[in-house]
Structure formats: structure tokens, C-alpha cells
N, C-alpha and C. Protein backbone atom coordinates (compact mmCIF):
# COMPACT_ATOMS: atom_id res chain seq x y z
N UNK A 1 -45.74 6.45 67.88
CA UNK A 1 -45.48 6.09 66.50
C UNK A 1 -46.09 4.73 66.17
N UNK A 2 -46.24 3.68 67.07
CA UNK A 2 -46.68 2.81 66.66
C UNK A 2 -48.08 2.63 66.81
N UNK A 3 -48.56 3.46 67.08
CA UNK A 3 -49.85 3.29 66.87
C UNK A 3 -50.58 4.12 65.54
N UNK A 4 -49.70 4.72 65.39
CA UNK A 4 -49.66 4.99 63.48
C UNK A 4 -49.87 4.03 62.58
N UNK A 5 -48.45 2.97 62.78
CA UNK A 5 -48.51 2.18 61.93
C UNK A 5 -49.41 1.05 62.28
N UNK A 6 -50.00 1.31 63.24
CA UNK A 6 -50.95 0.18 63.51
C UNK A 6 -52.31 0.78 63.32
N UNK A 7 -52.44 1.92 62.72
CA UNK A 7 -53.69 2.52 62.30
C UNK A 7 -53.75 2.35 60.89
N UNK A 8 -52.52 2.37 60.09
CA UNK A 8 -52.26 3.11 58.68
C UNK A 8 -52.33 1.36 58.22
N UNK A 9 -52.01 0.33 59.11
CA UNK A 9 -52.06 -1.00 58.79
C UNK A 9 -53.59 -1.65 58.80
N UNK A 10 -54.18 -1.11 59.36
CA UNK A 10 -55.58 -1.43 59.66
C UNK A 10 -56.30 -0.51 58.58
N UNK A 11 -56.15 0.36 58.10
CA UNK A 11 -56.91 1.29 56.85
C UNK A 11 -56.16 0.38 55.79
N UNK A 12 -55.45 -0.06 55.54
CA UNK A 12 -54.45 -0.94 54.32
C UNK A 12 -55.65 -2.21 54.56
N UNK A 13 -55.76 -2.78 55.37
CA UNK A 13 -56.38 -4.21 55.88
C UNK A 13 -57.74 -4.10 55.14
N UNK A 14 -58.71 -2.88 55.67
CA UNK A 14 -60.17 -2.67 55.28
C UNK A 14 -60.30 -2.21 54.17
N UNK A 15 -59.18 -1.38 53.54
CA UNK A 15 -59.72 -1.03 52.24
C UNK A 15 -59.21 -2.49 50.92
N UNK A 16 -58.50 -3.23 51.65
CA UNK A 16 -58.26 -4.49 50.89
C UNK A 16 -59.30 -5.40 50.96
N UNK A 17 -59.99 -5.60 51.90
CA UNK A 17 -61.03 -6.31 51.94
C UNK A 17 -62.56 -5.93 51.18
N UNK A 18 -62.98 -4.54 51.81
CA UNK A 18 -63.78 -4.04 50.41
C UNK A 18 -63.57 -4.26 49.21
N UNK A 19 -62.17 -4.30 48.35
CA UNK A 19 -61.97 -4.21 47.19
C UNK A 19 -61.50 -2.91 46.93
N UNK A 20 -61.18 -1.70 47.79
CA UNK A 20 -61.11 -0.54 47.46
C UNK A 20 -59.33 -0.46 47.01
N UNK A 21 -59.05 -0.48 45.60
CA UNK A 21 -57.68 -0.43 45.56
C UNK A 21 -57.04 0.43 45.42
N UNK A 22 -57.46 1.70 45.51
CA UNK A 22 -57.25 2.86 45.32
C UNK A 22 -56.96 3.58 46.94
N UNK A 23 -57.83 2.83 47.63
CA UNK A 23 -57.76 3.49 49.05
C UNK A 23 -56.15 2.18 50.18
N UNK A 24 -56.62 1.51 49.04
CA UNK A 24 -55.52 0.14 49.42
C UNK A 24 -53.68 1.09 49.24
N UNK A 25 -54.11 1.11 48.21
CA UNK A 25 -52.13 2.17 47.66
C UNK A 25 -52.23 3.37 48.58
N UNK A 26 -53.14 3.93 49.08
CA UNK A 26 -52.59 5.20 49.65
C UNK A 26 -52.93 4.64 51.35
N UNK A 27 -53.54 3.90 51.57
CA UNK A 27 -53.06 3.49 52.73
C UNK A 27 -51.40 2.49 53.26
N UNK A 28 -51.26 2.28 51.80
CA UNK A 28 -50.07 1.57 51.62
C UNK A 28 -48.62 2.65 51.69
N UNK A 29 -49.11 3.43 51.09
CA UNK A 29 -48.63 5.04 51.09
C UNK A 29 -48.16 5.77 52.77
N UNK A 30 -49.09 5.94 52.89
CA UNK A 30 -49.44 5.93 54.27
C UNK A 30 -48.51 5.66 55.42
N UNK A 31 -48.94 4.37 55.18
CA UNK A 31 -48.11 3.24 55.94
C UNK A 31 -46.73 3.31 56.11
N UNK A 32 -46.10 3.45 54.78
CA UNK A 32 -44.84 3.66 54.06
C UNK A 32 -43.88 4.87 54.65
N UNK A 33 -44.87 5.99 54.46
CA UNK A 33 -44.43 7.17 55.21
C UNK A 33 -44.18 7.18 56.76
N UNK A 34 -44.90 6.52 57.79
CA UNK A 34 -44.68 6.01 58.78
C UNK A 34 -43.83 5.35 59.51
N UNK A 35 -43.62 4.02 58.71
CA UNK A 35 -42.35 3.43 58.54
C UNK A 35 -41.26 4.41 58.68
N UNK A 36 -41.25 5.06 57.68
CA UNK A 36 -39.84 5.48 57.43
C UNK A 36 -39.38 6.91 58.65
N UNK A 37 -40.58 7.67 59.09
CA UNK A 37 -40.62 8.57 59.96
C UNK A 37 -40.14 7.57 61.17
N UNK A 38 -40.25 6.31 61.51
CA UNK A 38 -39.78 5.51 62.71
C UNK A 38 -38.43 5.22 62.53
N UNK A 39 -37.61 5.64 61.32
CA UNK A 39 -36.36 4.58 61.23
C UNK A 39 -36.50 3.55 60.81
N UNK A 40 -37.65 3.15 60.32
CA UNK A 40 -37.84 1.90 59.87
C UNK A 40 -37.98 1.73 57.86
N UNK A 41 -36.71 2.04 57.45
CA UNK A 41 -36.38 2.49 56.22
C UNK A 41 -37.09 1.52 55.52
N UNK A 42 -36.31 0.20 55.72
CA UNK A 42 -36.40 -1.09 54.58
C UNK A 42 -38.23 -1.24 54.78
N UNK A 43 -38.57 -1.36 55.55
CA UNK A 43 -39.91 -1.28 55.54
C UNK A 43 -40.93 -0.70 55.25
N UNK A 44 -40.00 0.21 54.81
CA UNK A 44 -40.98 1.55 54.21
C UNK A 44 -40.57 1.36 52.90
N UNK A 45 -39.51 1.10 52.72
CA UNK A 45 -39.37 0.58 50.80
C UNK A 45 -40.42 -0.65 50.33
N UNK A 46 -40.69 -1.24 51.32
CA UNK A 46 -41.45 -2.26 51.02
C UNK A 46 -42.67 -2.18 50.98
N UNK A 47 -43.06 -1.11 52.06
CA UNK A 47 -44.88 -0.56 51.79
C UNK A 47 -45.04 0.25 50.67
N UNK A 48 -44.26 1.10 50.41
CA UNK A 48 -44.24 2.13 49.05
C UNK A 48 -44.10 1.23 47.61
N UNK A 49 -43.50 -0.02 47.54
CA UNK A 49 -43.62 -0.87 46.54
C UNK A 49 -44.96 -1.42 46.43
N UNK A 50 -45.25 -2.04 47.63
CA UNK A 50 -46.86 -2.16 47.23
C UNK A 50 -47.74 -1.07 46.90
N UNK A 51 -47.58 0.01 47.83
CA UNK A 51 -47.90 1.24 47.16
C UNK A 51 -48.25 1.27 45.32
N UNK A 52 -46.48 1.06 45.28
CA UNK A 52 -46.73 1.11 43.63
C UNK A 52 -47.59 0.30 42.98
N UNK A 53 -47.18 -1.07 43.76
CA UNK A 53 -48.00 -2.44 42.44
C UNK A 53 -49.77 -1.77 42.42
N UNK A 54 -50.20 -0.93 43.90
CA UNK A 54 -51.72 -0.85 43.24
C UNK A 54 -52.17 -0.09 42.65
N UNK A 55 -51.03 1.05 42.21
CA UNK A 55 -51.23 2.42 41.76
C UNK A 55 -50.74 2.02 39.90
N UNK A 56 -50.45 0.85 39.78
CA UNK A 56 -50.06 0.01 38.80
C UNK A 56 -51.12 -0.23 38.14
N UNK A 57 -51.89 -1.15 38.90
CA UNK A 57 -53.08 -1.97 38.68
C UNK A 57 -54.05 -1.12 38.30
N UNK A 58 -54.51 0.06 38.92
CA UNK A 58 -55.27 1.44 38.66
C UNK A 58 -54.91 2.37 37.20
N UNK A 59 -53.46 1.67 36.75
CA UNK A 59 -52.72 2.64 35.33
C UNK A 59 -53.09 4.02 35.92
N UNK A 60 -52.82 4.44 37.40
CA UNK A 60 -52.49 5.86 37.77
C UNK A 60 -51.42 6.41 37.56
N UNK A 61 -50.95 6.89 36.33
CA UNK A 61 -49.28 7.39 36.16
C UNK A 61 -49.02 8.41 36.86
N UNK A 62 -49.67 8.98 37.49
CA UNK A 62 -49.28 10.58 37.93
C UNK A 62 -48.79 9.63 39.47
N UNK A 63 -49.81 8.82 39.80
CA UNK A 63 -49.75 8.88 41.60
C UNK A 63 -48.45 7.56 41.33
N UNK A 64 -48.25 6.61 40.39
CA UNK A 64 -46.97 5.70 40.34
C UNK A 64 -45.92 7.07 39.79
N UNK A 65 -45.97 7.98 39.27
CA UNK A 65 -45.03 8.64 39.73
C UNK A 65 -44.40 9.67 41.23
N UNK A 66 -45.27 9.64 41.29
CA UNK A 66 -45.15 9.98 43.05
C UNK A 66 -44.74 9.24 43.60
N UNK A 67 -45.03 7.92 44.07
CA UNK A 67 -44.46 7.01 45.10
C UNK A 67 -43.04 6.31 44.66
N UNK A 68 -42.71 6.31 43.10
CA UNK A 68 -41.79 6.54 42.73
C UNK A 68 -40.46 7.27 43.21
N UNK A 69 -40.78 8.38 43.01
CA UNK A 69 -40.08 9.54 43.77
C UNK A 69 -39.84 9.60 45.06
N UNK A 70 -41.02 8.50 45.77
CA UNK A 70 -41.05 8.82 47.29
C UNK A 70 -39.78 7.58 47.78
N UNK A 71 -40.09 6.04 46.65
CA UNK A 71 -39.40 5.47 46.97
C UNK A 71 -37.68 5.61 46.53
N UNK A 72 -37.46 6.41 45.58
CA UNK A 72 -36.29 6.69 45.14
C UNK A 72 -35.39 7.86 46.87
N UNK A 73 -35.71 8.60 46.90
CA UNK A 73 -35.42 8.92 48.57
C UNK A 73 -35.26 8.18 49.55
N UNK A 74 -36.38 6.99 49.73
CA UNK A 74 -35.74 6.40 50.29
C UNK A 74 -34.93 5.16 50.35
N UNK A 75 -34.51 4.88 49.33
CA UNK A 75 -33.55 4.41 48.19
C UNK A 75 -32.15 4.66 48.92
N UNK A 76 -32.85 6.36 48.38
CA UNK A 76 -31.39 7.67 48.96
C UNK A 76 -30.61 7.26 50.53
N UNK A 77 -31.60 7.20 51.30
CA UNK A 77 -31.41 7.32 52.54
C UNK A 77 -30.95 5.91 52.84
N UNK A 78 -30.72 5.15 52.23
CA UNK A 78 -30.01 3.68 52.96
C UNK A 78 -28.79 3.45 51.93
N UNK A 79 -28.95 4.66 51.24
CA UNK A 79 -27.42 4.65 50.27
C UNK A 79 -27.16 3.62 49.36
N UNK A 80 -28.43 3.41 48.10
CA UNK A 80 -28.83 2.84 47.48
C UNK A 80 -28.68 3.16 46.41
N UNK A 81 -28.19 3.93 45.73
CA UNK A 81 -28.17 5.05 44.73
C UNK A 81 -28.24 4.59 43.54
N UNK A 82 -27.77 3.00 43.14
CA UNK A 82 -28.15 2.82 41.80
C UNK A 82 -29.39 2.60 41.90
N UNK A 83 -30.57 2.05 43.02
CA UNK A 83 -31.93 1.96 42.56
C UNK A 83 -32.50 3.12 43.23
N UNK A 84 -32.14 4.26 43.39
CA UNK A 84 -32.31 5.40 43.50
C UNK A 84 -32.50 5.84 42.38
N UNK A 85 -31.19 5.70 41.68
CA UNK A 85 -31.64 6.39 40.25
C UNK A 85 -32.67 5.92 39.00
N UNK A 86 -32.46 4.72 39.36
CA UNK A 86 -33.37 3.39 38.57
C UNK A 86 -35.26 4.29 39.22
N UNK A 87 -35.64 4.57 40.29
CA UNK A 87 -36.44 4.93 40.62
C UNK A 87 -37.06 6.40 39.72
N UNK A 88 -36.10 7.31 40.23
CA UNK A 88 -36.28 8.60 39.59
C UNK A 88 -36.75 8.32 38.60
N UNK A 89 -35.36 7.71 37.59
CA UNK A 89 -35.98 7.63 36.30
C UNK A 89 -36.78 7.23 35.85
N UNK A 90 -37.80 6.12 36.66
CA UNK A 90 -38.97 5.33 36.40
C UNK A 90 -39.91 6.23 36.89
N UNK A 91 -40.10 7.34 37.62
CA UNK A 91 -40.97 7.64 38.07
C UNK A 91 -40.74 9.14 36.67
N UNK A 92 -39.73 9.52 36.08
CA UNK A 92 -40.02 10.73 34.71
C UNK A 92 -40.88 9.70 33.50
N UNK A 93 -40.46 8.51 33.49
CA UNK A 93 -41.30 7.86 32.87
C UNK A 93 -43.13 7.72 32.87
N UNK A 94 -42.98 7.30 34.45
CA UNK A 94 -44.33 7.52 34.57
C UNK A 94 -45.28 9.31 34.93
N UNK A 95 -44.79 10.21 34.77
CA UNK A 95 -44.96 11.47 34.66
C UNK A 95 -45.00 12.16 33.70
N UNK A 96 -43.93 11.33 32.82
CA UNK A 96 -44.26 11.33 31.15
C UNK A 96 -45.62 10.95 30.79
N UNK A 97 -45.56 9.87 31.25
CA UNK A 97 -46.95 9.06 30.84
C UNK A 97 -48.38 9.95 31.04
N UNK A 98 -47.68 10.72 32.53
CA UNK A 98 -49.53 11.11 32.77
C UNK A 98 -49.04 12.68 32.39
N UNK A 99 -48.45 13.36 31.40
CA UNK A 99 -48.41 14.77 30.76
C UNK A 99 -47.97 15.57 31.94
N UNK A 100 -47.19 15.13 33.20
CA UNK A 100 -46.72 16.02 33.87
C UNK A 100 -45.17 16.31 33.95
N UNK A 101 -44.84 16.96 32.76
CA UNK A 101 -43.52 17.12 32.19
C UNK A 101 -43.24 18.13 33.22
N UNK A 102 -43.16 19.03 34.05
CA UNK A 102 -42.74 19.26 35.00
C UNK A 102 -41.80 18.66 36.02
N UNK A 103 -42.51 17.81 36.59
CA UNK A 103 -42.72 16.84 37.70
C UNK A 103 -41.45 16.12 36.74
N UNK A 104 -41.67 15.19 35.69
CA UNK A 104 -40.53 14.31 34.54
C UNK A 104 -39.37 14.86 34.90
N UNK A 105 -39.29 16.44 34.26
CA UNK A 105 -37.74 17.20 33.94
C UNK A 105 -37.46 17.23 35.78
N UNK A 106 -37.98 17.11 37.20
CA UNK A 106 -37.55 17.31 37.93
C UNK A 106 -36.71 16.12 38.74
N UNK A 107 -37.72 14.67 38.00
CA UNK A 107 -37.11 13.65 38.65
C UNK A 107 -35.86 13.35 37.75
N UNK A 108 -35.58 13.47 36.21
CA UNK A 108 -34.86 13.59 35.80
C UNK A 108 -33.25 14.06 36.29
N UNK A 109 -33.62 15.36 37.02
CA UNK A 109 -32.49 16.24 37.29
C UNK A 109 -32.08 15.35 38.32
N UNK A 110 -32.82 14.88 39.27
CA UNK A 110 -32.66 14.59 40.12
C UNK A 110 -31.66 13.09 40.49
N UNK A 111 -32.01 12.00 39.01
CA UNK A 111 -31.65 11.19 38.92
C UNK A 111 -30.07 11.30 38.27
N UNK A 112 -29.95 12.52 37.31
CA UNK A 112 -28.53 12.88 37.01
C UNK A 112 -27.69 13.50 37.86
N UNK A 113 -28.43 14.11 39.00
CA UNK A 113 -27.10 14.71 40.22
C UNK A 113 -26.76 13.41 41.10
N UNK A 114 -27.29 12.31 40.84
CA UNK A 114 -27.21 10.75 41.51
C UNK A 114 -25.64 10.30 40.77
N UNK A 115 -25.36 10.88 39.19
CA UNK A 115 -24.38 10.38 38.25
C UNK A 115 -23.13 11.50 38.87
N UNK A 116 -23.06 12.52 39.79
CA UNK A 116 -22.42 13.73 39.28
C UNK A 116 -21.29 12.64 40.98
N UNK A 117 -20.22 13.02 40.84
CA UNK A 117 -19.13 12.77 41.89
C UNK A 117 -19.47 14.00 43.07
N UNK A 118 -19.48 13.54 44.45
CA UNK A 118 -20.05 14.30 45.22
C UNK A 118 -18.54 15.69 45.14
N UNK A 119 -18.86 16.98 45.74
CA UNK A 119 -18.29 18.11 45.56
C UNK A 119 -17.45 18.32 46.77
N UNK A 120 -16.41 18.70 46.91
CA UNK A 120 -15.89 19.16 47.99
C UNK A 120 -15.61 20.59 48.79
């Protein structure tokens, strides 16, 4: 595993140095996913945020709604749930943005079963 993140850190490194910022967020992406496959949650919230800021910088709404979503899970998973939902909903926003009302109405749902009292 760690030589994942020491691969996925080194593609983050070179495509930052080219200037490639596009290859920068999804190696950031990447990275993120890695992290979090190790147990290494908080750190993976933190690569998927940069994630976002370059998928920001690009005004990619479809792919800032994706990592959105990716970071709202793992939000989920450290039992975070108000910026869980804060996520979702930012990421129907940005899915709004890029006409994938699909994808919107799903993070949506997703962010209102966050409001619902768990079931017994």
C-alpha cells in the first residue's frame, strides 16, 4: 500500500511542476483514494480537498462534483455527518452546474437520508 501512495504522490509532484492542473486533481484524487483504502481517512479528506481546490480552478463542475461526493463518504466514514451533508449538497450544486441532474437528484437523496433518524 505504501508504495501506492508513494507513486500517486510522485504523479501529484510532476504533474504540479509541469503546470498540468488537471492531471494535478486527479492525481490528488488518486492519492486520496489510497489514503483512505489504508485507513488513513483524515488524509484522504485532505487529498480529495485539494482534489477539489484544482478541479475548482479548472471551473470543472461535473469532476468538483464527483470528488464532492467522494469526499462527503468519507465525511461518512469518520462520522462527520453534518459536513457530510454540507458535501452532498455542494456537490448537487455543482452537478447542477454542469447539467447532470441525475447525478444532483442522487446526491440530494443522499444528503436527506443524512437528516432521517437512523431505523430500528
Amino acid at each position: 500500500m505504501e508504495e501506492a501512495i508513494e507513486a500517486h504522490a510522485r504523479a501529484r509532484d510532476l504533474y504540479g511542476e509541469v503546470g498540468d492542473h488537471r492531471g494535478e486533481a486527479k492525481a490528488w484524487l488518486g492519492l486520496g483514494e489510497v489514503l483512505r483504502d489504508a485507513g488513513r481517512v483524515e488524509d484522504a479528506i485532505e487529498a480529495f480537498s485539494r482534489s477539489l481546490e484544482n478541479f475548482r480552478g479548472l471551473e470543472d463542475w461535473y469532476r468538483q462534483g464527483q470528488v464532492l461526493q467522494i469526499l462527503a463518504g468519507a465525511h461518512e466514514e469518520v462520522h462527520r455527518t453534518a459536513d457530510a451533508r454540507l458535501a452532498y449538497l455542494r456537490a448537487a450544486d455543482a452537478f447542477a452546474r454542469a447539467h447532470a441532474s441525475d447525478e444532483a437528484d442522487r446526491v440530494r437523496t443522499r444528503a436527506a437520508a443524512l437528516d432521517e433518524p437512523p431505523t430500528r
